[in-house]
C-alpha atoms as a PDB file:
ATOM      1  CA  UNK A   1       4.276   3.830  -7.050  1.00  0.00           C
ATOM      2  CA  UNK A   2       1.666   3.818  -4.330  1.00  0.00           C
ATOM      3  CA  UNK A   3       2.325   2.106  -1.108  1.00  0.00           C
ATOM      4  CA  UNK A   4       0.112   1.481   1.328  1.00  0.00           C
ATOM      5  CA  UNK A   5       0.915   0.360   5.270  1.00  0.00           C
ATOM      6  CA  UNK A   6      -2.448  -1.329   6.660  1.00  0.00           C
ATOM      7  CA  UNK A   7      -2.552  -3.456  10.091  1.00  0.00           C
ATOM      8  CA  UNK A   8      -1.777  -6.926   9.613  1.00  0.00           C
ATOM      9  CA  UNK A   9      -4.763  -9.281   8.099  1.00  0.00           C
ATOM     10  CA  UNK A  10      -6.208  -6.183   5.811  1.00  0.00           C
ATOM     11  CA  UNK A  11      -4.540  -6.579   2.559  1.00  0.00           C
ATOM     12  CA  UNK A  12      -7.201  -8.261   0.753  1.00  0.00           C
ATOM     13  CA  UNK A  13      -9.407  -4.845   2.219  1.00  0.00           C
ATOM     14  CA  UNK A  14      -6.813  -2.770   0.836  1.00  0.00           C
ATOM     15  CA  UNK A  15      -6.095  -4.565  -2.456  1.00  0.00           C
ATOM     16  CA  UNK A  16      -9.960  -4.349  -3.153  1.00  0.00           C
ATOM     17  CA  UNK A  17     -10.389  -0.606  -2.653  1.00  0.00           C
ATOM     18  CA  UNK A  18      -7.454   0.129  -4.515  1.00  0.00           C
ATOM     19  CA  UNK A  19      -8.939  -2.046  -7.424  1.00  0.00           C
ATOM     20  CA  UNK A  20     -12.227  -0.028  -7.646  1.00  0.00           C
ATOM     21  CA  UNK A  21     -10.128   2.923  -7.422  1.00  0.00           C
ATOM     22  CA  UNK A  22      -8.026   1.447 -10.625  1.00  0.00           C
ATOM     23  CA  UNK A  23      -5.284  -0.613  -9.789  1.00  0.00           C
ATOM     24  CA  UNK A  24      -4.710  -3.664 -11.704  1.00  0.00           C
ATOM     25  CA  UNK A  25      -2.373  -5.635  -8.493  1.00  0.00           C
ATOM     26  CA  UNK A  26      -0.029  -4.666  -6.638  1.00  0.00           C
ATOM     27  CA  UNK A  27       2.749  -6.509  -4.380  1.00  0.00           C
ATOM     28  CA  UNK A  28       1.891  -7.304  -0.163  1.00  0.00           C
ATOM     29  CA  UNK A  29       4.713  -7.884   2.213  1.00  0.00           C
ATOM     30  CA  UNK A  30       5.070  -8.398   5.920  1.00  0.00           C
ATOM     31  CA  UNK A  31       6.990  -6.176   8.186  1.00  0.00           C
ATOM     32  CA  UNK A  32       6.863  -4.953  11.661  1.00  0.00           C
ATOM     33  CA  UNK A  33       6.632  -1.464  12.790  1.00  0.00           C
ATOM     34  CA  UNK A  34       9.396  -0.231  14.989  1.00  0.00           C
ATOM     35  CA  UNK A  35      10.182   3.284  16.164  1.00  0.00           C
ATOM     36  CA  UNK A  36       6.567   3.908  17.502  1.00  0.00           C
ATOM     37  CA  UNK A  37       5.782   5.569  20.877  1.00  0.00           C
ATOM     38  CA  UNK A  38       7.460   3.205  23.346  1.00  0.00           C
ATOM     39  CA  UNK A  39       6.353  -0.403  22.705  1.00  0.00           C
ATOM     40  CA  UNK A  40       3.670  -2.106  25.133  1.00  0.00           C
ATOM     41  CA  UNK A  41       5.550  -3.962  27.543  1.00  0.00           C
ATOM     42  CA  UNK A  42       3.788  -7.534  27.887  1.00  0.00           C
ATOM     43  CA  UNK A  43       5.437  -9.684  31.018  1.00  0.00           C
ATOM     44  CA  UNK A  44       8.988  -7.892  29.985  1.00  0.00           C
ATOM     45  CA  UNK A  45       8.075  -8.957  25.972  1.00  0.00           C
ATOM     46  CA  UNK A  46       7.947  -5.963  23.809  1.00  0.00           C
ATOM     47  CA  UNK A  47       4.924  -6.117  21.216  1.00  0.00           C
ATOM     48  CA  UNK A  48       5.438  -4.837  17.610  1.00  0.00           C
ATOM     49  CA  UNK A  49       2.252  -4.406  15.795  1.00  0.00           C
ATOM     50  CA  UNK A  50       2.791  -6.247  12.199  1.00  0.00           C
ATOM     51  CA  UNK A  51       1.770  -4.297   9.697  1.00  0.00           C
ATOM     52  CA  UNK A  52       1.290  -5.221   5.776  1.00  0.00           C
ATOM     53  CA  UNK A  53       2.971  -3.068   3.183  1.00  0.00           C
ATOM     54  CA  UNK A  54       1.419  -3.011  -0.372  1.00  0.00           C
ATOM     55  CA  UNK A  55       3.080  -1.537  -3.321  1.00  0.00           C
ATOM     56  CA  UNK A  56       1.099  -0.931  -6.635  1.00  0.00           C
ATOM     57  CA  UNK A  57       2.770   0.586  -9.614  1.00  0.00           C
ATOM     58  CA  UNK A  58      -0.090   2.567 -11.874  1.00  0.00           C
ATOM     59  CA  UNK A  59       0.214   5.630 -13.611  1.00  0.00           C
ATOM     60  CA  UNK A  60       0.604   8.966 -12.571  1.00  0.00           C
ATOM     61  CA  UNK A  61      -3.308   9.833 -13.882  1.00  0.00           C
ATOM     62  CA  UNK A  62      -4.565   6.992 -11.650  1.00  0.00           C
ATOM     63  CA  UNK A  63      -2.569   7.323  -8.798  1.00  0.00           C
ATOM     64  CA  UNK A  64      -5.212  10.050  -6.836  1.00  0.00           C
ATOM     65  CA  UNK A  65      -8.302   7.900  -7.505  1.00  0.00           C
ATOM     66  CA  UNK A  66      -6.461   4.695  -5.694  1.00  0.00           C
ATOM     67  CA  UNK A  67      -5.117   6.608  -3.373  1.00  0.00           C
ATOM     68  CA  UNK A  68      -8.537   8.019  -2.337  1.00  0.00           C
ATOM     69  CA  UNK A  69     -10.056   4.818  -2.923  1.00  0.00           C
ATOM     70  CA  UNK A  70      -8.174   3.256  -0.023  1.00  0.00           C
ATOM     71  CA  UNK A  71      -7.862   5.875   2.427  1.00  0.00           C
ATOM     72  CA  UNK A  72     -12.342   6.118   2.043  1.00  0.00           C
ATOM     73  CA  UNK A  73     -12.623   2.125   2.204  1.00  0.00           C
ATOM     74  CA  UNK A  74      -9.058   1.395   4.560  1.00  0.00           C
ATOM     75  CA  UNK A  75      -7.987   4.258   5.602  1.00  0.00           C
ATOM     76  CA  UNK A  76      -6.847   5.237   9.315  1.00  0.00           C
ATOM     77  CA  UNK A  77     -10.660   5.119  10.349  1.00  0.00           C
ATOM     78  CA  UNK A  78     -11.184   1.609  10.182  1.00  0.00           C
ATOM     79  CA  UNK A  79      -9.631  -1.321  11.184  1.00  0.00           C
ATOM     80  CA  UNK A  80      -6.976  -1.917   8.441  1.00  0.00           C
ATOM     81  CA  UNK A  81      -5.461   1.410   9.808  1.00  0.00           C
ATOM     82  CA  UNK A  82      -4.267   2.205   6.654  1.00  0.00           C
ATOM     83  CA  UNK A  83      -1.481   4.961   5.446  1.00  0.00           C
ATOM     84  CA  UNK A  84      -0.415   5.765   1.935  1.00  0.00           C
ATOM     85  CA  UNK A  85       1.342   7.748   0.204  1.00  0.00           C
ATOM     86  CA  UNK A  86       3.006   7.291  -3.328  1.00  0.00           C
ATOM     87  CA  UNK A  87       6.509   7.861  -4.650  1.00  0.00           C
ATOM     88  CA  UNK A  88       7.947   8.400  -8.191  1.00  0.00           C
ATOM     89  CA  UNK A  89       9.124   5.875 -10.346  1.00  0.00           C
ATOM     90  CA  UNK A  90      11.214   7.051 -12.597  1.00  0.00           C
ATOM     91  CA  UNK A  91      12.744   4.278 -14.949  1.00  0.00           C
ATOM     92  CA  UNK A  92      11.468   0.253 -14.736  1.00  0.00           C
ATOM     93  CA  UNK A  93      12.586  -2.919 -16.346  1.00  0.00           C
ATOM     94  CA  UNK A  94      10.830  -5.857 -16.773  1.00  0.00           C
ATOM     95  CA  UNK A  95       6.967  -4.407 -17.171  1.00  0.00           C
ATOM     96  CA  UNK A  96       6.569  -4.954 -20.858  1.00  0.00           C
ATOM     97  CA  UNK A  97       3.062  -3.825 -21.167  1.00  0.00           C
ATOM     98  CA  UNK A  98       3.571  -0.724 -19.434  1.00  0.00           C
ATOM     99  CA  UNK A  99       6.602  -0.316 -21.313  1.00  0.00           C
ATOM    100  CA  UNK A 100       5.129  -1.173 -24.596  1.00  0.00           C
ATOM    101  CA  UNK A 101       2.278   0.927 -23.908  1.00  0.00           C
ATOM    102  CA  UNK A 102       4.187   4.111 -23.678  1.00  0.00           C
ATOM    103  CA  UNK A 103       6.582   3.331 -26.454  1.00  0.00           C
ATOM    104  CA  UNK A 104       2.934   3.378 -28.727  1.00  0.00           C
ATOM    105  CA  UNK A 105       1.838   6.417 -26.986  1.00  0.00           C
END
């Protein structure tokens, strides 16, 4: 699973470069960043930047091509700010083609 953290509006940046990279979708949700250097103070308000998380599930032989894909078209040098890195996914349920697709392999 690749997951990508991009600045808040950039999804549709990300989700594009990770589809010419291969990916077929992938899953966006909204979060906040917390923990960063001490939080800009704003009239006593604390500001959180918002950040986008995206999570697309591909397999292992396409992971370095989306990966690269985003970090080249979203990556830290441009606006959507983007991170990513990619974790294992060992067992799934509920993905039937990807499933069926390895049971025929």
């Amino acid at each position: 699973m690749i997951v990508a953290i991009a600045n808040y509006g950039y999804n549709t940046q990300v989700m594009k470069a990770a589809e010419e990279g291969g990916a077929t979708g992938g899953t966006v949700l909204h979060g906040k960043g917390v923990g960063m250097k001490r939080a800009e103070q704003f009239l006593g308000v604390s500001l959180v930047s918002e950040k986008e998380v995206i999570f697309i599930v591909a397999k292992a032989e396409q992971k370095n091509a989306i990966m690269t894909a985003i970090m080249e078209k979203a990556g830290l040098t441009s606006k959507a700010g983007t991170i990513v890195f990619s974790l294992p996914v060992t067992s799934t349920a509920g993905l039937r083609i990807l499933e069926n697709e390895e049971e025929n392999s």
